[in-house]
C-alpha atoms as a PDB file:
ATOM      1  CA  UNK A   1      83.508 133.820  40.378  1.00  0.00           C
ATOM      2  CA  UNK A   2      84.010 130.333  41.086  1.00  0.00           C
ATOM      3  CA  UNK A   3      80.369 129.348  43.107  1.00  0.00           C
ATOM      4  CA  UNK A   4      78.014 129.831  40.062  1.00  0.00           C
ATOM      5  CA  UNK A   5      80.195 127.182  38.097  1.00  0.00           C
ATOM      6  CA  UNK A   6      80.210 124.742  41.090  1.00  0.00           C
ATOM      7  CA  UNK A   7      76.456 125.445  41.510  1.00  0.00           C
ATOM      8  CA  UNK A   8      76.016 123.523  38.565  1.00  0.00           C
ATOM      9  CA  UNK A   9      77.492 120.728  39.848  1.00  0.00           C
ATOM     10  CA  UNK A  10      75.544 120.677  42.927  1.00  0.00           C
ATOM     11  CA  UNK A  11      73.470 117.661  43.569  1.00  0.00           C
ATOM     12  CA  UNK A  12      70.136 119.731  43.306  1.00  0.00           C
ATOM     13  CA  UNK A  13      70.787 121.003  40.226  1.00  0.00           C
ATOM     14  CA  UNK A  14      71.737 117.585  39.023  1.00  0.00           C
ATOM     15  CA  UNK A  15      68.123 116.845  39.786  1.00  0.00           C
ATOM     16  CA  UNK A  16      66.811 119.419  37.860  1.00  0.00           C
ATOM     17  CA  UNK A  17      68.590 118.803  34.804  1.00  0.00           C
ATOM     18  CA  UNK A  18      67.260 114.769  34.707  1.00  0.00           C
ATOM     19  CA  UNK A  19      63.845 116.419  35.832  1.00  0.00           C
ATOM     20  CA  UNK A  20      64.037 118.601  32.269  1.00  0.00           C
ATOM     21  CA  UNK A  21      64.728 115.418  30.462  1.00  0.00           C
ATOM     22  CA  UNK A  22      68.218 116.010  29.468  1.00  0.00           C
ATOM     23  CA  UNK A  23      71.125 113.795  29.594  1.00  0.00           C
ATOM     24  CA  UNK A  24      73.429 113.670  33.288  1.00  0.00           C
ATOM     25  CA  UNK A  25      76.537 115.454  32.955  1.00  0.00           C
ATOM     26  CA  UNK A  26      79.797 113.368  33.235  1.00  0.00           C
ATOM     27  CA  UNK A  27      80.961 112.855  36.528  1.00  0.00           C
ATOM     28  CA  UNK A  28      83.841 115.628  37.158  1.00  0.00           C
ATOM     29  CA  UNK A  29      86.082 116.543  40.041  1.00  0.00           C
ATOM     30  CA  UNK A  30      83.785 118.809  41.230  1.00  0.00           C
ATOM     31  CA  UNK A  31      80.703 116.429  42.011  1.00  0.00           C
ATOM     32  CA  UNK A  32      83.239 114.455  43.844  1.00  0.00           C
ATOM     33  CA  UNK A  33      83.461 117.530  46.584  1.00  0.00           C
ATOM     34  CA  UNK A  34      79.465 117.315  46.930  1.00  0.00           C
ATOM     35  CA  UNK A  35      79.994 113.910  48.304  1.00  0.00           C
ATOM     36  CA  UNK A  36      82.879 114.307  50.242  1.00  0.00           C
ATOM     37  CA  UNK A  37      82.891 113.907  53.720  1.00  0.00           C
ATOM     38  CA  UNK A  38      85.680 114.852  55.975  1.00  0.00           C
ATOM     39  CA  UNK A  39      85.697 114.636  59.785  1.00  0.00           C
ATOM     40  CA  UNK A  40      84.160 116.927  62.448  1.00  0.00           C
ATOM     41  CA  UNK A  41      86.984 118.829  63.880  1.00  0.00           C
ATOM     42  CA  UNK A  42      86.812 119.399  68.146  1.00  0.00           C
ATOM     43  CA  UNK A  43      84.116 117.591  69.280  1.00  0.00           C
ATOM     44  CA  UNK A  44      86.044 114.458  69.724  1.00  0.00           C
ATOM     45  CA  UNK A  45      83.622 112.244  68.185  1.00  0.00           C
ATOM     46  CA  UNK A  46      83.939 109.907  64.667  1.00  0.00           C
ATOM     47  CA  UNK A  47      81.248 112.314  62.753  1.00  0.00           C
ATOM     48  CA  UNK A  48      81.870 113.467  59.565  1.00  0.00           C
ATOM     49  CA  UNK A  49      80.135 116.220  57.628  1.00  0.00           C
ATOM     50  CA  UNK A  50      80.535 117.842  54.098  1.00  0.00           C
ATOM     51  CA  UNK A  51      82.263 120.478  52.758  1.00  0.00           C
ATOM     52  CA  UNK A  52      81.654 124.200  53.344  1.00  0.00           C
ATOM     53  CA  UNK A  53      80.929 126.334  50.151  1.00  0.00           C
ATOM     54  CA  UNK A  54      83.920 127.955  51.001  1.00  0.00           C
ATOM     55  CA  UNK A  55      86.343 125.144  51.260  1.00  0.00           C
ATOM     56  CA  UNK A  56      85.049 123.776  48.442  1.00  0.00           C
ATOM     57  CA  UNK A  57      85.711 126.731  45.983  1.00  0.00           C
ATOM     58  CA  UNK A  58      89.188 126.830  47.595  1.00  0.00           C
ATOM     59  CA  UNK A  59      89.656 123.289  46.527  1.00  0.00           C
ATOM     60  CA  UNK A  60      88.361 124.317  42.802  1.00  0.00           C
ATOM     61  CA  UNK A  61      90.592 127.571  42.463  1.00  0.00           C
ATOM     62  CA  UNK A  62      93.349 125.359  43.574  1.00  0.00           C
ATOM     63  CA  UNK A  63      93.343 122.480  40.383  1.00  0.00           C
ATOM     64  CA  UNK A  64      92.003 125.700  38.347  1.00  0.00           C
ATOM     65  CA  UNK A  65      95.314 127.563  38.909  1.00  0.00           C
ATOM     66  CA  UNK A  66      97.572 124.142  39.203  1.00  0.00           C
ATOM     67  CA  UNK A  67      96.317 123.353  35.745  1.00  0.00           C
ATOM     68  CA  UNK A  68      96.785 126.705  34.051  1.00  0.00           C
ATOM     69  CA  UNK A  69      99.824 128.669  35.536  1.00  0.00           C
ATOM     70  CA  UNK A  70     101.683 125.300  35.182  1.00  0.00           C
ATOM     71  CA  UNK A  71     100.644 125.306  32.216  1.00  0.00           C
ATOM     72  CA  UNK A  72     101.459 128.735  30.317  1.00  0.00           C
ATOM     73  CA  UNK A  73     104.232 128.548  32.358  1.00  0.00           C
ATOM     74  CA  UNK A  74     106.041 125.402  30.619  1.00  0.00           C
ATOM     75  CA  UNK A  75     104.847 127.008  27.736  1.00  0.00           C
ATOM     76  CA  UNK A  76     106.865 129.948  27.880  1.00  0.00           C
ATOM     77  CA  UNK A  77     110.147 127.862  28.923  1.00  0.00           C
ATOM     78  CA  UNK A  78     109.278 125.880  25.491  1.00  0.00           C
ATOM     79  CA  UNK A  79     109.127 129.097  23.297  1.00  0.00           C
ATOM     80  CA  UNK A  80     112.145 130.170  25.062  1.00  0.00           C
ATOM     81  CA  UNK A  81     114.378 126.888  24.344  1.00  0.00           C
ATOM     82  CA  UNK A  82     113.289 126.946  20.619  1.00  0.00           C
ATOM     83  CA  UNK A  83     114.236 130.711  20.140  1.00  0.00           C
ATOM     84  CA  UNK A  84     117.842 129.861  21.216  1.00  0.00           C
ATOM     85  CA  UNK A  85     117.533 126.558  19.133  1.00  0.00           C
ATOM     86  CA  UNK A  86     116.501 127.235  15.925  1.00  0.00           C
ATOM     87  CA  UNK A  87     117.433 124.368  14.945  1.00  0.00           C
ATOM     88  CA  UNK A  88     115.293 122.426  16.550  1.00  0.00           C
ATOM     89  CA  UNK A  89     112.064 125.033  15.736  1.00  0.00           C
ATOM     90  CA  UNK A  90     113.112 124.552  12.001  1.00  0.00           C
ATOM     91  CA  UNK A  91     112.670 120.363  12.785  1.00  0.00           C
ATOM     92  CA  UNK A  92     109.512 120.735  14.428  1.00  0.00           C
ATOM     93  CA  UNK A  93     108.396 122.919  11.102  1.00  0.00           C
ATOM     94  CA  UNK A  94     109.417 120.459   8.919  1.00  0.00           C
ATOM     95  CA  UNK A  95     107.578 117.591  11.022  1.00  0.00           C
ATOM     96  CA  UNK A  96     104.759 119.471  11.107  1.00  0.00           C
ATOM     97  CA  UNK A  97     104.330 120.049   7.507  1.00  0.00           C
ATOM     98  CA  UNK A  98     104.791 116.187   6.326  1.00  0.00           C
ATOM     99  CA  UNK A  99     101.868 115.529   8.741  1.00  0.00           C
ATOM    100  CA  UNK A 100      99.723 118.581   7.584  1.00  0.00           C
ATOM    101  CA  UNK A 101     100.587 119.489   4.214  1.00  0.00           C
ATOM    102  CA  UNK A 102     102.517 122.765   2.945  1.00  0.00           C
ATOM    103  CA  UNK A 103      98.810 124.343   2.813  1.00  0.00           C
ATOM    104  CA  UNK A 104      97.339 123.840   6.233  1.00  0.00           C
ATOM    105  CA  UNK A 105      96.734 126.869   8.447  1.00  0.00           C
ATOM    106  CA  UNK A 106      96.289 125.323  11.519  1.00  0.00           C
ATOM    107  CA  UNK A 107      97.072 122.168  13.294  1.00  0.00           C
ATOM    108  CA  UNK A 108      94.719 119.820  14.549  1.00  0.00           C
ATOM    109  CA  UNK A 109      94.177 117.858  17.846  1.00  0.00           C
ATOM    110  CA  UNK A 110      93.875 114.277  16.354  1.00  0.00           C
ATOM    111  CA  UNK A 111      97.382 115.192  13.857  1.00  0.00           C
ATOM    112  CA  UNK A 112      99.226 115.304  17.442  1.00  0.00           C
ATOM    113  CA  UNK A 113      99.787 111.815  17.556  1.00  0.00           C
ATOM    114  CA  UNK A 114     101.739 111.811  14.185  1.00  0.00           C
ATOM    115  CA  UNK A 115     104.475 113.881  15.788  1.00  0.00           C
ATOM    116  CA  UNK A 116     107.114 112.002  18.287  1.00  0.00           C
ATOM    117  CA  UNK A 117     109.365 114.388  17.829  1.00  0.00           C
ATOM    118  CA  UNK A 118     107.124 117.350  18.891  1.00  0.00           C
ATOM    119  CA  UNK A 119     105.994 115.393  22.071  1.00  0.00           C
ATOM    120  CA  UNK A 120     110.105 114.827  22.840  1.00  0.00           C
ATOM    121  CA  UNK A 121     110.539 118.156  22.416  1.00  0.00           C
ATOM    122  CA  UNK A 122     107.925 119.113  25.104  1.00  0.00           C
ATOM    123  CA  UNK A 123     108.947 116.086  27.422  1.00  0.00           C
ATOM    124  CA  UNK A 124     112.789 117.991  26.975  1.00  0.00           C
ATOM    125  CA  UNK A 125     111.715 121.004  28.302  1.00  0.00           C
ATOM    126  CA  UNK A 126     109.472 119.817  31.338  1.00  0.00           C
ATOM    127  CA  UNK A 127     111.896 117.698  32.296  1.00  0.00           C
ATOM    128  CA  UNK A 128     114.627 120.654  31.992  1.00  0.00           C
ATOM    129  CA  UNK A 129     112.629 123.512  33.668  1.00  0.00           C
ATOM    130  CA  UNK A 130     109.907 121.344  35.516  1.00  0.00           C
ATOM    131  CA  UNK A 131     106.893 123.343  36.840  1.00  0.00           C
ATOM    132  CA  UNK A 132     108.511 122.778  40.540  1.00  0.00           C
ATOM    133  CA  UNK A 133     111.965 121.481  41.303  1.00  0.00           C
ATOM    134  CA  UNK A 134     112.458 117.717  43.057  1.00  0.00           C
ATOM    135  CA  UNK A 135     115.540 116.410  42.580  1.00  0.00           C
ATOM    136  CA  UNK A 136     115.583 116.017  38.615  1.00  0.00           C
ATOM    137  CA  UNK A 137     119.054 115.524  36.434  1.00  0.00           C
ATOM    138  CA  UNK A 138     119.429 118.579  34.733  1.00  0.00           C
ATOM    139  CA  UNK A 139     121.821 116.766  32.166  1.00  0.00           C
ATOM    140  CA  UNK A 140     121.179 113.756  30.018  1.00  0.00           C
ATOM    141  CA  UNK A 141     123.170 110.474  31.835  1.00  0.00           C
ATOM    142  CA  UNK A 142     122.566 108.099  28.854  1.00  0.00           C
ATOM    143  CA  UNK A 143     121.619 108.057  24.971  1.00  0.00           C
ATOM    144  CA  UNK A 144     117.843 107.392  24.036  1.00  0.00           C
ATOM    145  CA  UNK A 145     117.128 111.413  24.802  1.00  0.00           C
ATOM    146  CA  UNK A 146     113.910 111.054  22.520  1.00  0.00           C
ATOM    147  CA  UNK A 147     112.184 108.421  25.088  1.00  0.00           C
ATOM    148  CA  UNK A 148     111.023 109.957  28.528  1.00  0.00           C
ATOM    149  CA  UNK A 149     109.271 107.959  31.275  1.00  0.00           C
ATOM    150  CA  UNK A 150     106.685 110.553  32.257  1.00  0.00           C
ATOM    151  CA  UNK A 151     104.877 108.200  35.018  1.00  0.00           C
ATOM    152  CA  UNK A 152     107.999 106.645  36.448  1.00  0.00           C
ATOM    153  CA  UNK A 153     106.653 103.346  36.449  1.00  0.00           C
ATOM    154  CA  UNK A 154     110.107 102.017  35.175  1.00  0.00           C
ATOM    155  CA  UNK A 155     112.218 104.070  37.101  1.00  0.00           C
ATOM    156  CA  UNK A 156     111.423 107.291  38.595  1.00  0.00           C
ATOM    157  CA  UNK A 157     114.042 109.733  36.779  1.00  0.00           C
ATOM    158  CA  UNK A 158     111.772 112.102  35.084  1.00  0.00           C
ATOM    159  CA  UNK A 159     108.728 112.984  37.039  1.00  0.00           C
ATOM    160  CA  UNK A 160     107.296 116.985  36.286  1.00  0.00           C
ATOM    161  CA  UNK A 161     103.664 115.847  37.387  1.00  0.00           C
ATOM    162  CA  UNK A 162     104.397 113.463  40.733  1.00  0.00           C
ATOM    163  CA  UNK A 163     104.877 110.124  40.939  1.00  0.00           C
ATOM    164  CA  UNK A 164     102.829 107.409  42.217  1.00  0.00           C
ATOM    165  CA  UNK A 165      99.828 108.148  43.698  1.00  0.00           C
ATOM    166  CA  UNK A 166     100.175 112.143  44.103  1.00  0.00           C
ATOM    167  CA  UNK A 167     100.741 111.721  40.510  1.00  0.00           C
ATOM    168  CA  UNK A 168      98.649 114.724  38.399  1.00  0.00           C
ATOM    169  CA  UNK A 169      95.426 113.440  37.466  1.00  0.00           C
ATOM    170  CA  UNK A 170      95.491 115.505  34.019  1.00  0.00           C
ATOM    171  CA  UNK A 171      98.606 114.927  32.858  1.00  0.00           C
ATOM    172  CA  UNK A 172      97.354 113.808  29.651  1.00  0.00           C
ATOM    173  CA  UNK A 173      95.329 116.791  28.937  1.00  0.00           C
ATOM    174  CA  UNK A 174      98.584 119.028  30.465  1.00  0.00           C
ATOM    175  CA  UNK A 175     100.302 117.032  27.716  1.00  0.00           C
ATOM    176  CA  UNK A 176      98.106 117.837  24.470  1.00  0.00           C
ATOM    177  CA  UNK A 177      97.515 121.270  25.517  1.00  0.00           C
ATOM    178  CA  UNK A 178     101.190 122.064  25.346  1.00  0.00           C
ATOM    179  CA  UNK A 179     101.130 119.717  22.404  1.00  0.00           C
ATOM    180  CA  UNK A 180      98.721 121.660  20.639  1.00  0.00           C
ATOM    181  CA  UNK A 181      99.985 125.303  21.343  1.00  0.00           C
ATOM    182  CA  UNK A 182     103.337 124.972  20.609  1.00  0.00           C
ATOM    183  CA  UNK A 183     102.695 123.369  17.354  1.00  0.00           C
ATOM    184  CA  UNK A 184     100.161 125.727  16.270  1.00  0.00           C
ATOM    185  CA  UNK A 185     102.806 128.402  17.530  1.00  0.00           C
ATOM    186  CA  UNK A 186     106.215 126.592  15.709  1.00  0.00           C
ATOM    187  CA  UNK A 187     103.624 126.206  12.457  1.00  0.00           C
ATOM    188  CA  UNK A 188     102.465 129.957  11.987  1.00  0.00           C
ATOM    189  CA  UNK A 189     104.964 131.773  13.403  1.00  0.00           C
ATOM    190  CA  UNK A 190     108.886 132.041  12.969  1.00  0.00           C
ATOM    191  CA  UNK A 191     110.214 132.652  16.569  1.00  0.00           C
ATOM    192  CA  UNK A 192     113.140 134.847  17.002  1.00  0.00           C
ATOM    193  CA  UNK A 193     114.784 137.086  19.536  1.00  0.00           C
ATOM    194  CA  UNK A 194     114.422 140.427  19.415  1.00  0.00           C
ATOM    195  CA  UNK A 195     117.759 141.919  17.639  1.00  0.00           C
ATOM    196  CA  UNK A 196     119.940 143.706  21.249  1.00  0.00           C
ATOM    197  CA  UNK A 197     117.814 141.403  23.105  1.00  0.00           C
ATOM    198  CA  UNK A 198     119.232 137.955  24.581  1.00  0.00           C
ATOM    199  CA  UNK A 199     116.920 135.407  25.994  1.00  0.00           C
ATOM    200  CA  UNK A 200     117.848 134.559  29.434  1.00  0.00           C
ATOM    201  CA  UNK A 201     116.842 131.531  30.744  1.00  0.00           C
ATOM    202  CA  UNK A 202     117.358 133.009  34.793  1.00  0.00           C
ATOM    203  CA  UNK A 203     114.105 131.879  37.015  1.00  0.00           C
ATOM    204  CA  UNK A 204     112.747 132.600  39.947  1.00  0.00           C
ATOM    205  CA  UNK A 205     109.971 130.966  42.235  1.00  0.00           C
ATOM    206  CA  UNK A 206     106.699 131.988  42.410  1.00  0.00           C
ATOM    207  CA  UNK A 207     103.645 129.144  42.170  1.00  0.00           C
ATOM    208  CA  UNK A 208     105.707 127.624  39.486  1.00  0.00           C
ATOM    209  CA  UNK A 209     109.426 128.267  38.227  1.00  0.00           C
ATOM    210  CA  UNK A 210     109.010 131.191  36.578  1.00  0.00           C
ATOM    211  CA  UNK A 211     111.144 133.012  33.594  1.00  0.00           C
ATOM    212  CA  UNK A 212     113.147 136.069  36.201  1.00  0.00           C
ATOM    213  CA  UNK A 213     112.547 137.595  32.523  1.00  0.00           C
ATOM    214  CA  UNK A 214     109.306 137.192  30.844  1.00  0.00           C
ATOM    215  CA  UNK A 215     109.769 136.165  27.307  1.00  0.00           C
ATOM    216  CA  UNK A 216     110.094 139.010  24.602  1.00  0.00           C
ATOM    217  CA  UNK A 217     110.429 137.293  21.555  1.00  0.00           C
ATOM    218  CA  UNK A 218     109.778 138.700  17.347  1.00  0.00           C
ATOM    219  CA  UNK A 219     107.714 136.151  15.019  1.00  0.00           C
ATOM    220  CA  UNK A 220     105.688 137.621  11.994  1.00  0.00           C
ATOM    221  CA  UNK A 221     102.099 138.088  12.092  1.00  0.00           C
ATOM    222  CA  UNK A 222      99.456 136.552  10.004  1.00  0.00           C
ATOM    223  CA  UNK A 223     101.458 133.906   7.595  1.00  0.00           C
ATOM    224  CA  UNK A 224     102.953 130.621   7.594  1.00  0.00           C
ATOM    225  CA  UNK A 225     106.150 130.314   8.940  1.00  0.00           C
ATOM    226  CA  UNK A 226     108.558 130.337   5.390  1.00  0.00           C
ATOM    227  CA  UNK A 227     111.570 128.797   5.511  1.00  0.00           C
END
């Protein structure tokens, strides 16, 4: 599934596209790998060569599922929290709606930056039920709980994508996708558990710290969230 995407990539077709007079693409992660070299294993000598097809759709399935199951993952933790804090789903609403206006169906990727208290909200729950566990204070030590260092270039206390130079190279983009979805989610939808049914917040490992209990949750279909 994977090689006909990387084809694209490959140096030869980069040739052909300039040859049909169009534009380069943008350099991306995966033109990287056609110039990679890595060294010749057991023959003792300083040669290098370049990657196999095979390692190199290894290398793309893993930052495929790294940036996705991550992903939907801290998603689901999000939807979770809010379900057992309405509270805090009702705030996001009402943030939402000074931004948007009472009218709006749908939020938009350049209104994200208009809501700090959405992004805290996100930062909350990464740093509360990170993707993988390091050693992470699962309690807040000091006041301030709406300011998050995601980079730890001030102090490394809340890191869910690395630190340093291992840090996630799309952390931004990690960032506005959750952004984005759980907005659009809080905005349309009112979130609720369904009645006999208690979210538990239990989890298990699997490539990511995973709900033991998938998320079953009740929202209305097709209308703004009323409240």
């Amino acid at each position: 599934m994977l090689e006909p995407l990387a084809d694209q990539h490959s140096p030869k077709e980069q040739a052909k596209t300039l040859n049909d007079g169009m534009s380069q693409l943008a350099t991306s992660y995966v033109d990287t790998l056609f110039t990679l070299e890595v060294p010749e294993e057991g023959n003792g000598t300083a040669a290098k060569r370049r990657l196999t097809e095979e390692e190199l759709v290894n290398l793309c399935s893993e930052f495929l599922n790294a940036g996705t199951d991550t992903t939907t993952t801290a998603m689901q933790w999000i939807m979770a929290k809010l379900i057992k804090c309405p509270h805090i789903q009702a705030k996001i609403f009402e943030e939402i709606k000074g931004v948007v206006g009472e009218n709006c169906t749908a939020v938009k990727e350049d209104e994200l930056s208009k809501m700090p208290y959405l992004k805290a909200v996100i930062l909350e729950g990464l740093r509360r039920h990170p993707p993988s566990h390091f050693v992470l204070p699962h309690a807040v030590t000091e006041e301030g709980t709406e300011e998050f260092d995601v980079t730890g270039r001030r102090e490394i206390k809340m890191m869910p994508f690395g630190a340093g130079r291992r840090i996630c190279p799309a952390i931004g983009l990690a960032i506005l996708h959750l952004q984005y979805f759980v907005a659009n989610l809080a905005w349309n939808f009112k979130w609720e558990a369904i009645e006999g049914d208690e979210i538990d917040l239990s989890e298990k490992q699997e490539f990511s710290i995973v709900m033991k209990h998938p998320l079953h949750a009740h929202f209305p279909l097709g209308k703004l969230n009323k409240q």
